[in-house]
N, C-alpha and C. Protein backbone atom coordinates (compact mmCIF):
# COMPACT_ATOMS: atom_id res chain seq x y z
N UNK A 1 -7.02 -24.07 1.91
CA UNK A 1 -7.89 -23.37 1.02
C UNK A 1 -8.86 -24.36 0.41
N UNK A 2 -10.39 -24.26 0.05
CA UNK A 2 -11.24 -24.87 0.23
C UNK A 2 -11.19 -24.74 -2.17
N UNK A 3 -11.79 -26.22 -1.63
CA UNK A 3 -12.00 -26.19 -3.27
C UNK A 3 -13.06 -25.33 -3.81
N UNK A 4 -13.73 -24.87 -2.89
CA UNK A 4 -15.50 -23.77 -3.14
C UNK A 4 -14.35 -22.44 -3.69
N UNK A 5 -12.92 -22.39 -3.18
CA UNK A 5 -12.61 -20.65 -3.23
C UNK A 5 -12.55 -20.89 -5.14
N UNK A 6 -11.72 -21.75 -5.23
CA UNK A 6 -10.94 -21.80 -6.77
C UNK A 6 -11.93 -21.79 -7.50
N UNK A 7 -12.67 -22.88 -7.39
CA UNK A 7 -14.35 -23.12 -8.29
C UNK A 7 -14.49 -21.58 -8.46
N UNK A 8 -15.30 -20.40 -7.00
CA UNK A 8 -15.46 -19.46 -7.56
C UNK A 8 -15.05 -18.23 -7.99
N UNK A 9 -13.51 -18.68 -7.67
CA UNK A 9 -12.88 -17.25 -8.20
C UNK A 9 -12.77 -18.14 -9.82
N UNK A 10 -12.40 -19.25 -10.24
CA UNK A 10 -12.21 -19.83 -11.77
C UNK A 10 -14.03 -19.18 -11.84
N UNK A 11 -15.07 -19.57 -11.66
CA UNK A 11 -16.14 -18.80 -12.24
C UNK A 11 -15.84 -17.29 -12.90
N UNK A 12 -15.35 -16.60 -11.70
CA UNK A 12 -15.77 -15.29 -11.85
C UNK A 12 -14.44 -14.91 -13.37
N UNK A 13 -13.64 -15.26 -12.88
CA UNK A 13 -12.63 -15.06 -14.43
C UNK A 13 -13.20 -15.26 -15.83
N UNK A 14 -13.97 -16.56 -15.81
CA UNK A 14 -15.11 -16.67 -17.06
C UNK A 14 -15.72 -15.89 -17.24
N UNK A 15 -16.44 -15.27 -16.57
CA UNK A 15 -17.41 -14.77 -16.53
C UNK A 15 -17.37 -13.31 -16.90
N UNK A 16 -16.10 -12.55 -16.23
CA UNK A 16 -15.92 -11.84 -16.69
C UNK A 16 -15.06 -11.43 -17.91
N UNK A 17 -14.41 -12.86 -18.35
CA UNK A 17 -14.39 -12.65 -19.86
C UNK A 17 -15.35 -12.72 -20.98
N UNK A 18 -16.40 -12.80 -20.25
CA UNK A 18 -17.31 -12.97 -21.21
C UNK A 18 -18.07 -11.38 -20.89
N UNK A 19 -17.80 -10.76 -20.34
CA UNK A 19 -18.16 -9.44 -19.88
C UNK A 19 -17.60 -8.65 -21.24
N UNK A 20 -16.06 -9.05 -20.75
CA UNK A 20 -15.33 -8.35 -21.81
C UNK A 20 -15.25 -8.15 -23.23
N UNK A 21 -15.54 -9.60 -23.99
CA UNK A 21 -15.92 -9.74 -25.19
C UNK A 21 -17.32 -8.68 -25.35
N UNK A 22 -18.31 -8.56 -24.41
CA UNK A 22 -19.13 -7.58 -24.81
C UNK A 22 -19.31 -6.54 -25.33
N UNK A 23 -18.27 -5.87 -23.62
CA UNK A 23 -18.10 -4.63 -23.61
C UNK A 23 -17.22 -4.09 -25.12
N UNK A 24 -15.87 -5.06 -25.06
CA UNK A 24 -15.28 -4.66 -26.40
C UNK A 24 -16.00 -4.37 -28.04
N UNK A 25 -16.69 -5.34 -27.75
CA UNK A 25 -17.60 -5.65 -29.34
C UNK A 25 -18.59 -3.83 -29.09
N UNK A 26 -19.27 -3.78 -28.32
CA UNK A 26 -20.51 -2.43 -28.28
C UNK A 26 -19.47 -1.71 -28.47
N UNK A 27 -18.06 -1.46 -27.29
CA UNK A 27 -17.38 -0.12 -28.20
C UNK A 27 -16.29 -0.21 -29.49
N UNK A 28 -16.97 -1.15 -30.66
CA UNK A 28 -16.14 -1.41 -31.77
C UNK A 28 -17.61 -0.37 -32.09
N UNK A 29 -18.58 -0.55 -31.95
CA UNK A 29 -19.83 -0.57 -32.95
C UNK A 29 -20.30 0.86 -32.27
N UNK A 30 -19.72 1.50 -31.04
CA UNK A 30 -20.28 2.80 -30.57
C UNK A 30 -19.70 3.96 -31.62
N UNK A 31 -20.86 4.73 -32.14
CA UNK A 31 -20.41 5.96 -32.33
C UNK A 31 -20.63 6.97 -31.25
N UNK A 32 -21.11 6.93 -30.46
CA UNK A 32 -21.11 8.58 -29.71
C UNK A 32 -19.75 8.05 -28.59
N UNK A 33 -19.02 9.06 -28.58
CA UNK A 33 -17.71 9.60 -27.90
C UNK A 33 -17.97 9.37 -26.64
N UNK A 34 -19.28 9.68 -26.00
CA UNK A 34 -19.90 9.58 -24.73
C UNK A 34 -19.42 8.25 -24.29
N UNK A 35 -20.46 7.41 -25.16
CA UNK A 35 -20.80 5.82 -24.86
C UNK A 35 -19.80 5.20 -25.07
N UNK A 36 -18.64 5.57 -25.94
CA UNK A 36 -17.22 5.04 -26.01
C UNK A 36 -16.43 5.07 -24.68
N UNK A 37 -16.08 6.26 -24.45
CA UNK A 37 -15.44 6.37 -23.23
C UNK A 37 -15.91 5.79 -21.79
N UNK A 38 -17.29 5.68 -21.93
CA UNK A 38 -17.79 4.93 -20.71
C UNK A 38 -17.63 3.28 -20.73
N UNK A 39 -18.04 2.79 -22.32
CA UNK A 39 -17.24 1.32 -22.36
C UNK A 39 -15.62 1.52 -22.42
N UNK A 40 -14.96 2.24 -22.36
CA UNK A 40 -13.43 2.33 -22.21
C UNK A 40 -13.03 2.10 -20.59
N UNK A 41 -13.91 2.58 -19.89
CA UNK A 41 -13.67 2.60 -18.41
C UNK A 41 -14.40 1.44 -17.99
N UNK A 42 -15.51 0.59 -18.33
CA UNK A 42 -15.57 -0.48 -17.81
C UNK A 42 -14.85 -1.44 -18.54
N UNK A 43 -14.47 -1.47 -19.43
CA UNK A 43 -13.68 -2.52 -19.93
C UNK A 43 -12.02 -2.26 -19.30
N UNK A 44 -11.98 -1.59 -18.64
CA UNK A 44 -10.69 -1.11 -18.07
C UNK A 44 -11.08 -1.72 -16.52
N UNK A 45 -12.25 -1.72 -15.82
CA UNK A 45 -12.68 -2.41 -14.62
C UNK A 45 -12.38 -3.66 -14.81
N UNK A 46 -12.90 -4.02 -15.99
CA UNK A 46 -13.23 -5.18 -16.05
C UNK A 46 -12.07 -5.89 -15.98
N UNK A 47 -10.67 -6.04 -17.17
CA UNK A 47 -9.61 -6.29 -17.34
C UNK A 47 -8.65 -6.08 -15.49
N UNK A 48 -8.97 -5.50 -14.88
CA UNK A 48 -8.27 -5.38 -13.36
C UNK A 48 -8.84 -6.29 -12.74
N UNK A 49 -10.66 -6.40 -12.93
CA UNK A 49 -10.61 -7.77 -11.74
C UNK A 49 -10.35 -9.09 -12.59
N UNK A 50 -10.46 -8.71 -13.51
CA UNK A 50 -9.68 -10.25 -14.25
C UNK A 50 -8.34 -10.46 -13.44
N UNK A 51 -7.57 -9.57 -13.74
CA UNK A 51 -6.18 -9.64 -13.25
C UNK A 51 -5.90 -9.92 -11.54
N UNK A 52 -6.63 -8.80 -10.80
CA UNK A 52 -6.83 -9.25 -9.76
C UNK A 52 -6.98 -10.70 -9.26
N UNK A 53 -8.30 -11.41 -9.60
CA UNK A 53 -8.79 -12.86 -9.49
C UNK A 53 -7.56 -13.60 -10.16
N UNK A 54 -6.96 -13.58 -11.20
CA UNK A 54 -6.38 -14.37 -11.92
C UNK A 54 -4.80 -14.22 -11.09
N UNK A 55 -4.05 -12.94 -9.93
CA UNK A 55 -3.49 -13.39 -9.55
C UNK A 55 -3.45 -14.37 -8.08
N UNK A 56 -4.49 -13.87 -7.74
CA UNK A 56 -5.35 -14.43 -6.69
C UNK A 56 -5.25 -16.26 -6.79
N UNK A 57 -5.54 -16.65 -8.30
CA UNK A 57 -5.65 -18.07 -8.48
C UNK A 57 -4.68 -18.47 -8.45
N UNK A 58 -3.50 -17.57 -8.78
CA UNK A 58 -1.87 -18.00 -8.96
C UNK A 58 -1.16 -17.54 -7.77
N UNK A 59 -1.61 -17.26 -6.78
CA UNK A 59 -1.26 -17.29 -5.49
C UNK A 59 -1.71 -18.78 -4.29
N UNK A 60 -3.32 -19.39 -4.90
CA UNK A 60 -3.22 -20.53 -4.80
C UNK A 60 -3.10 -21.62 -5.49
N UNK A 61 -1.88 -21.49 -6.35
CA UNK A 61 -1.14 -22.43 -6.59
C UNK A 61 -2.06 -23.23 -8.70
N UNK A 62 -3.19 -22.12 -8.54
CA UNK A 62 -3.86 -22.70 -9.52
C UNK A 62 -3.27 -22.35 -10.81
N UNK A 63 -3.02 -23.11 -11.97
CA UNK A 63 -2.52 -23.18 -13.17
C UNK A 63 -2.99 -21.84 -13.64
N UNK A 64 -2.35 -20.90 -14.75
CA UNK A 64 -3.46 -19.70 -15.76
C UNK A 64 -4.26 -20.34 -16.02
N UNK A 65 -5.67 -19.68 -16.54
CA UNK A 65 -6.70 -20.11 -16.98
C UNK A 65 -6.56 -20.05 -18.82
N UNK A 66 -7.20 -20.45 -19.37
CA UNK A 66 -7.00 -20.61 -20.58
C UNK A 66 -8.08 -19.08 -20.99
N UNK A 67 -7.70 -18.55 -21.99
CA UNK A 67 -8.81 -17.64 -21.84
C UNK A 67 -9.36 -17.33 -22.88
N UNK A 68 -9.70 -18.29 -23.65
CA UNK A 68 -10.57 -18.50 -24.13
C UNK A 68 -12.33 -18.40 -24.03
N UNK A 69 -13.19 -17.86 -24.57
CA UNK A 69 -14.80 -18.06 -23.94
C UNK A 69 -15.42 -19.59 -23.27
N UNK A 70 -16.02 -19.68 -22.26
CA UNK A 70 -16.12 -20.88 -22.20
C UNK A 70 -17.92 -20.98 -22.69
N UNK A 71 -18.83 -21.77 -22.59
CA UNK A 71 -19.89 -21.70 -22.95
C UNK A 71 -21.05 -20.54 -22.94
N UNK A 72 -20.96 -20.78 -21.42
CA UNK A 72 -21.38 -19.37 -20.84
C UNK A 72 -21.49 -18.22 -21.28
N UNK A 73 -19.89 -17.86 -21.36
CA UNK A 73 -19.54 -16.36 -22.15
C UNK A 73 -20.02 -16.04 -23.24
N UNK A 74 -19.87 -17.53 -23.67
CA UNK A 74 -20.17 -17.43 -25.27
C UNK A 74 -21.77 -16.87 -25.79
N UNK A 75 -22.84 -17.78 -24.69
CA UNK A 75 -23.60 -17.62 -25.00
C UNK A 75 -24.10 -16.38 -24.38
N UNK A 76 -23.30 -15.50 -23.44
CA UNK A 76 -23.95 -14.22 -23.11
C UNK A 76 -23.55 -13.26 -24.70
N UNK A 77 -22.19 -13.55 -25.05
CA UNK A 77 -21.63 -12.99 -26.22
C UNK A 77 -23.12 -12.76 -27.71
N UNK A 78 -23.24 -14.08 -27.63
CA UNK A 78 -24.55 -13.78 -28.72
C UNK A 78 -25.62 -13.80 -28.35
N UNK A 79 -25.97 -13.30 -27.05
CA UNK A 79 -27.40 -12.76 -26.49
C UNK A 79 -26.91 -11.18 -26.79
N UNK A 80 -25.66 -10.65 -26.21
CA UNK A 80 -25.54 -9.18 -26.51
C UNK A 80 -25.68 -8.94 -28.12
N UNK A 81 -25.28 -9.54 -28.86
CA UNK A 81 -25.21 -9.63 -30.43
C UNK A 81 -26.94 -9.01 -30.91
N UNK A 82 -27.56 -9.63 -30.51
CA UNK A 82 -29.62 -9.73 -30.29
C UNK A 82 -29.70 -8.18 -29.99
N UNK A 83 -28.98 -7.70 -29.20
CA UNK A 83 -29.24 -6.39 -29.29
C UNK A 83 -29.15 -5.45 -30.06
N UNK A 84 -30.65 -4.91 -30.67
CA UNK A 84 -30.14 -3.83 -31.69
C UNK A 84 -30.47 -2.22 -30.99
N UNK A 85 -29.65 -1.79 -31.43
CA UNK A 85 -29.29 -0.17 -31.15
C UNK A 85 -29.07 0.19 -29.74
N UNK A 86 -28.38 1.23 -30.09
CA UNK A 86 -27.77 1.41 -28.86
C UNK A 86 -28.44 1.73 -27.46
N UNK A 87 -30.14 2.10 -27.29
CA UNK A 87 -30.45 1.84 -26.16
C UNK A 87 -30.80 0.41 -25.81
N UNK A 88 -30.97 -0.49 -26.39
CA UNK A 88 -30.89 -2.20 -26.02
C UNK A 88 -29.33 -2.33 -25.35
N UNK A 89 -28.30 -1.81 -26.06
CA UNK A 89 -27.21 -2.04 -25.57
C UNK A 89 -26.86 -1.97 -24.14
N UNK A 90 -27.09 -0.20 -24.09
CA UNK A 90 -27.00 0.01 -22.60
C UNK A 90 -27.33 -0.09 -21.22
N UNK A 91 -28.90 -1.08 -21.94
CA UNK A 91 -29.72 -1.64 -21.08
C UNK A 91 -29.30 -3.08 -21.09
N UNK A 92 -28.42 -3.81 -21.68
CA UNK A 92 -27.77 -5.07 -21.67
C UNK A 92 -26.78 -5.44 -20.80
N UNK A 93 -25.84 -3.83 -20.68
CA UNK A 93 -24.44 -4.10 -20.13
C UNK A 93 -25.38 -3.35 -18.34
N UNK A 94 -26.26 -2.55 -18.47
CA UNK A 94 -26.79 -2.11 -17.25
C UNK A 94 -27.09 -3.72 -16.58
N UNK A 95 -27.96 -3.87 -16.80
CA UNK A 95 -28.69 -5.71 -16.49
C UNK A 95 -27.38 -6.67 -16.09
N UNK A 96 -26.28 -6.28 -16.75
CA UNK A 96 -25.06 -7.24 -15.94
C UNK A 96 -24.34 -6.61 -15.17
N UNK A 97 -24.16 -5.75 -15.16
CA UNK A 97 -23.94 -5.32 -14.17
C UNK A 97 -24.56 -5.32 -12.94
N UNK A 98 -25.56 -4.64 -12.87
CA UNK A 98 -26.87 -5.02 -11.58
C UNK A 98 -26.64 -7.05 -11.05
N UNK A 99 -26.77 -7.96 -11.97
CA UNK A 99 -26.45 -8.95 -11.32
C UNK A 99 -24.90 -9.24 -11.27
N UNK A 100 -23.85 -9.01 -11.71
CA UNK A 100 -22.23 -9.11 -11.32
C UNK A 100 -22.61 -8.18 -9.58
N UNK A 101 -23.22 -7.00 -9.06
CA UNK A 101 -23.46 -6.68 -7.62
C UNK A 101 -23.87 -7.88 -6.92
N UNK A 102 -24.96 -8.38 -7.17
CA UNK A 102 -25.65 -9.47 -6.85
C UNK A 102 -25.02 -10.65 -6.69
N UNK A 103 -24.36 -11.09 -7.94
CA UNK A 103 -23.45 -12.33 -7.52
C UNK A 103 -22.45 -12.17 -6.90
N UNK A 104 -21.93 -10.81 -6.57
CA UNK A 104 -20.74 -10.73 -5.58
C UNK A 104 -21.23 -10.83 -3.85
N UNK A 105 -22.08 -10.62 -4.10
CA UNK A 105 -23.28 -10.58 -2.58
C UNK A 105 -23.47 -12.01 -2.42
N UNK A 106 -23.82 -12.76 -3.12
CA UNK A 106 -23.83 -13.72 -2.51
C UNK A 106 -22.51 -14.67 -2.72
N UNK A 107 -21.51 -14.36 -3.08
CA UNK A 107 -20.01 -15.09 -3.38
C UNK A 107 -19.23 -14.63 -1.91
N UNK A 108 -19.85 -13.84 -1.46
CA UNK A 108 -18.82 -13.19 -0.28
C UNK A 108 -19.00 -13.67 0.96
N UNK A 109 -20.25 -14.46 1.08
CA UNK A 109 -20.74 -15.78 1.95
C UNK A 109 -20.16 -17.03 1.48
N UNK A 110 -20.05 -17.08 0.66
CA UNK A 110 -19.55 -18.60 0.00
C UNK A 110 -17.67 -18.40 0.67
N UNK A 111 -17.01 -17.47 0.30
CA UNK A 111 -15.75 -16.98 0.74
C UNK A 111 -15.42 -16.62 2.35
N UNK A 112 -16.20 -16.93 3.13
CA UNK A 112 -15.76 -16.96 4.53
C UNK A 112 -14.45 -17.56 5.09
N UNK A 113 -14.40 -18.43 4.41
CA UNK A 113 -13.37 -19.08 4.86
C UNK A 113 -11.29 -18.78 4.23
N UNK A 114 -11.91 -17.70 3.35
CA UNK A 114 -11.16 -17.13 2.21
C UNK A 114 -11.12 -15.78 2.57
N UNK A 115 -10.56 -15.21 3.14
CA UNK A 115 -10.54 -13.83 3.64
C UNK A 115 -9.52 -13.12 2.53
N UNK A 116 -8.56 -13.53 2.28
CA UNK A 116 -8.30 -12.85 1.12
C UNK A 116 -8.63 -13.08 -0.45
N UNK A 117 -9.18 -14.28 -0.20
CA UNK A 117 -10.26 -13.80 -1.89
C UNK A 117 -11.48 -12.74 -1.38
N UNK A 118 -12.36 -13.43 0.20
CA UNK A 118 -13.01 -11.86 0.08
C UNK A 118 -12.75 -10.70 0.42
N UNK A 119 -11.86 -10.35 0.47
CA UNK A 119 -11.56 -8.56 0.33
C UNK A 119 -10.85 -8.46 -1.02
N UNK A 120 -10.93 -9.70 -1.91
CA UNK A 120 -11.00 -9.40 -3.63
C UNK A 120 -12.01 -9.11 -3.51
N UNK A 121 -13.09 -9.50 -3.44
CA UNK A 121 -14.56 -9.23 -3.67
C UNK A 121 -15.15 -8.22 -3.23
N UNK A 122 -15.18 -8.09 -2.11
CA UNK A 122 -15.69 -6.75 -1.39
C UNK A 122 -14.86 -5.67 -2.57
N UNK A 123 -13.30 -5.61 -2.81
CA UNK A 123 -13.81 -4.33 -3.04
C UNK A 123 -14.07 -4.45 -4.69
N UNK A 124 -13.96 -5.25 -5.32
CA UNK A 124 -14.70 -5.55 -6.98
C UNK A 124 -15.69 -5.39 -6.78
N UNK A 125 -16.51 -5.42 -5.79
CA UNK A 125 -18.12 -5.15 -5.27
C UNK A 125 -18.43 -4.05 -5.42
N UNK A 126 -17.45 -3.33 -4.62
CA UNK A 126 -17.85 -2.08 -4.18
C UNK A 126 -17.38 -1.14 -5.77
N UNK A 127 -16.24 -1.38 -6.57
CA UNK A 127 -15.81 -0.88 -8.00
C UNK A 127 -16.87 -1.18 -8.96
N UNK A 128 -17.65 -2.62 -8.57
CA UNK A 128 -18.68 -2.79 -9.69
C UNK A 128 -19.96 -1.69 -9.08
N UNK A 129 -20.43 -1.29 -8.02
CA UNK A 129 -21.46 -0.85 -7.89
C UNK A 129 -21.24 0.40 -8.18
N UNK A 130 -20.03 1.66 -8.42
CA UNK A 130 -19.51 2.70 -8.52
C UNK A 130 -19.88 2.81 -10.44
N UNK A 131 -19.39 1.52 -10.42
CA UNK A 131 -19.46 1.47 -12.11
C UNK A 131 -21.02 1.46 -12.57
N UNK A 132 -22.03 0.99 -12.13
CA UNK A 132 -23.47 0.61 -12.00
C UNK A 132 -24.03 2.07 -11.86
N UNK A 133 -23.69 2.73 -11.13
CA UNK A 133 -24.02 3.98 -10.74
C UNK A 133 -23.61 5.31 -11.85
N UNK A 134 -22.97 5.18 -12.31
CA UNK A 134 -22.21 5.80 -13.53
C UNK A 134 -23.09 5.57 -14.62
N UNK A 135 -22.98 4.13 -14.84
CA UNK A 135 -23.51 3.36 -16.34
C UNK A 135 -25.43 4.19 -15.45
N UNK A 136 -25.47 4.00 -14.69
CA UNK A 136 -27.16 4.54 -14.92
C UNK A 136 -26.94 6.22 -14.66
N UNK A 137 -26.46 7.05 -14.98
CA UNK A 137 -26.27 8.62 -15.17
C UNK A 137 -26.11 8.46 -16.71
N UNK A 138 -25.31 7.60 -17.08
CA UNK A 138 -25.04 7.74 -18.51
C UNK A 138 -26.19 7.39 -19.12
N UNK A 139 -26.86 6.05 -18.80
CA UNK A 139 -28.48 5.89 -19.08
C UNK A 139 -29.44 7.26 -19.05
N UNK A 140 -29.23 7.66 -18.25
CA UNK A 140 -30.45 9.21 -17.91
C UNK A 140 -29.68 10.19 -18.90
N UNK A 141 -28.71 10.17 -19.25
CA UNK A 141 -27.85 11.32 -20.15
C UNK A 141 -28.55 11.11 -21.44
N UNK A 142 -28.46 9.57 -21.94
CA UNK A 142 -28.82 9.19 -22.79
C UNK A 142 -30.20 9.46 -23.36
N UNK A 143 -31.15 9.80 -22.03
CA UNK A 143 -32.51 9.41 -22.03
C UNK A 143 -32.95 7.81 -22.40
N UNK A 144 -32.36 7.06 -21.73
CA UNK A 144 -32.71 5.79 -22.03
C UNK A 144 -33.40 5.25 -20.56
N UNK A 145 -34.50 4.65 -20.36
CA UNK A 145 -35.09 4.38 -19.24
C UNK A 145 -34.41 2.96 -18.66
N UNK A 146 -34.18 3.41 -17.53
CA UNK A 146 -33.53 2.16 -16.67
C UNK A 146 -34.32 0.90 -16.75
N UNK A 147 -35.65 0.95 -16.34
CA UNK A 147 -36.05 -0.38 -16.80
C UNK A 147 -36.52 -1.24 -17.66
């Protein structure tokens, strides 16, 4: 197993804890029932491919991760903060989502040699783009413009 797999499955665990701190914080601060339940279900995505990846790392042999924010997170954490009201919001967590598709697209080339980290990916790919697709119905529900 190639040191490129660990590097990017340890990325993607960051990364998506820093997802999570988001998602959690907008549905502390959501009032509509709508927009709650839809951050309830991606923060419920989200927490599986954590778990997923994270047993994935402990299948090769890699230590838990500490899980703590690492810089990164942190600083996506208080870029989401910058957002005021709730259509900035939904256009915040839309925008990461659209690139979490993107960076799985190109992570799934990097993973060739990793066939079972990529069919982690493929299908977190395919769960994140289901989720992308949702989060923009809920956008149009909202009347909030996608771009």
């Amino acid at each position: 197993m190639s040191d490129s797999s660990t590097s990017i499955l340890t990325q993607h665990v960051k990364a998506q804890l820093g997802h999570l701190a988001v998602l959690r914080e907008y549905q502390r601060q959501a009032d509509d029932s709508y927009v709650k339940s839809a951050l309830a279900l991606a923060i419920e995505d989200t927490q599986e491919a954590i778990a997923r990846v994270a047993s994935r790392l402990r299948q090769l042999g890699q230590p838990i991760l500490d899980q703590s924010l690492d810089e990164a997170a942190d600083k996506l954490l208080r870029q989401s903060r910058s957002r005021r009201g709730l259509a900035d919001q939904l256009k915040f967590v839309h925008h990461g989502l659209k690139h979490q598709v993107e960076w799985y697209n190109v992570q799934l080339k990097e993973l060739k040699e990793d066939a079972d980290s990529q069919a982690i990916f493929v299908a977190l790919a395919a769960q994140t783009r289901v989720r992308l697709e949702r989060w923009e119905n809920l956008m149009k529900d909202m009347k909030v413009p996608l771009g």
